[in-house]
Protein backbone atom coordinates (compact mmCIF):
# COMPACT_ATOMS: atom_id res chain seq x y z
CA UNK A 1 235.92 83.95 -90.87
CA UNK A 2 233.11 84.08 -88.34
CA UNK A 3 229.29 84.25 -89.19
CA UNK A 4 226.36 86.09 -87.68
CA UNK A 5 222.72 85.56 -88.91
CA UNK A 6 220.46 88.04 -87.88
CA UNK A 7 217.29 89.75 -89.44
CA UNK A 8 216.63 92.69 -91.80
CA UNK A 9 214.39 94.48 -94.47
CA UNK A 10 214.88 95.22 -97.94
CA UNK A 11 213.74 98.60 -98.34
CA UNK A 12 212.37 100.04 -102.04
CA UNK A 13 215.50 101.61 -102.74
CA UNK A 14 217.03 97.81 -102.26
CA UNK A 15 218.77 99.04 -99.55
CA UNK A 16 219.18 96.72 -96.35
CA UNK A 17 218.52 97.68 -93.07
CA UNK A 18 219.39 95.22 -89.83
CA UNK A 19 216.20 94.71 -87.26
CA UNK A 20 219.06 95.01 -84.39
CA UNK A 21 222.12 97.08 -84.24
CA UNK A 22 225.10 94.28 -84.38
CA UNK A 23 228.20 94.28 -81.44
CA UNK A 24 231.14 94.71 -83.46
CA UNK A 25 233.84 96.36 -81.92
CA UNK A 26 234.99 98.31 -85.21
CA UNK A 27 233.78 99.54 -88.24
CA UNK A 28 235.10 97.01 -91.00
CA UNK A 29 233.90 95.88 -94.63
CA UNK A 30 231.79 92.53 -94.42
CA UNK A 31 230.35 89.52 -96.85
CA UNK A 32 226.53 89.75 -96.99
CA UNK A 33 224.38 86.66 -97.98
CA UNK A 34 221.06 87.47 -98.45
CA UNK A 35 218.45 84.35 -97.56
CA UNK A 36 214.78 85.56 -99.51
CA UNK A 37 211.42 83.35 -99.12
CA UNK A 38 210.29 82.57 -102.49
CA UNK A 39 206.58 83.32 -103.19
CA UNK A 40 205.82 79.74 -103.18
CA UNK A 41 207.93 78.64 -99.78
CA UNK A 42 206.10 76.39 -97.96
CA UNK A 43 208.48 77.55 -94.86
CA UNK A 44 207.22 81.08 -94.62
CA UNK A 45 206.27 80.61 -90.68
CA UNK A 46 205.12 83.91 -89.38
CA UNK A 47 208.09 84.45 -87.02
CA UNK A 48 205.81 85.20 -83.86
CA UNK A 49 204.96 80.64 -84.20
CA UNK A 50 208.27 80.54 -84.73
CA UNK A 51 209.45 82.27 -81.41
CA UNK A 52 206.73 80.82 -79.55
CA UNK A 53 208.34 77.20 -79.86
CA UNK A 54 211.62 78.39 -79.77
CA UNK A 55 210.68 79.46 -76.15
CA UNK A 56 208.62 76.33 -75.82
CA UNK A 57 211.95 74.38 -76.35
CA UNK A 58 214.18 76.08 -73.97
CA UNK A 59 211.60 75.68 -71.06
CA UNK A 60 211.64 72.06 -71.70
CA UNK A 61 215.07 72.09 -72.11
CA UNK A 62 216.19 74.08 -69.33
CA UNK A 63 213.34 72.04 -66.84
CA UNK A 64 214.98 68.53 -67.78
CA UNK A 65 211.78 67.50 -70.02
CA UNK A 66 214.58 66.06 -73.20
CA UNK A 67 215.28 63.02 -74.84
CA UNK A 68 218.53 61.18 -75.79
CA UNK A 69 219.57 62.07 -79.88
CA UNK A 70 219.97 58.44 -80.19
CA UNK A 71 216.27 58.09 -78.97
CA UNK A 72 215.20 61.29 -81.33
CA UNK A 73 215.50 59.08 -84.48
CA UNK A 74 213.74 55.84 -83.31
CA UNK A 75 211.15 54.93 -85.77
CA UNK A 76 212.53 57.36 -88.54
CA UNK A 77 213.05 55.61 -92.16
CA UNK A 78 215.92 58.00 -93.91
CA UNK A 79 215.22 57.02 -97.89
């Protein structure tokens, strides 16, 4: 089974509706999981901050500014 996670909106009819068109090769019947913010979610970034570091990252990452994983958690107390 292979996943994709993309974007869409819930329309009032409750119908879904993709942001982006997906590249499948063939029309075929698919499992749909539906991820929702709850009112309260302290993780409701808009996703314009949320792109903006994304591209942050990858210009670090793709000029050489990382760190080592085993460096990443130096410091960190897991409970």
């Amino acid at each position: 089974m292979k996943a994709i996670e993309t974007t869409a909106t819930i329309n009032q009819q409750g119908q879904l509706t993709l942001d982006s068109a997906l590249e499948i090769a063939q029309p075929q019947r698919v499992r749909v999981i539906i991820l929702m913010s709850e009112a309260d979610d302290e993780d409701d970034t808009p996703d314009e901050i949320v792109l903006t570091g994304i591209q942050q990252g990858m210009k670090e990452a793709l000029s050489g500014k990382t760190l080592p994983l085993s460096e990443m958690w130096t410091g960190i107390d897991a409970e």
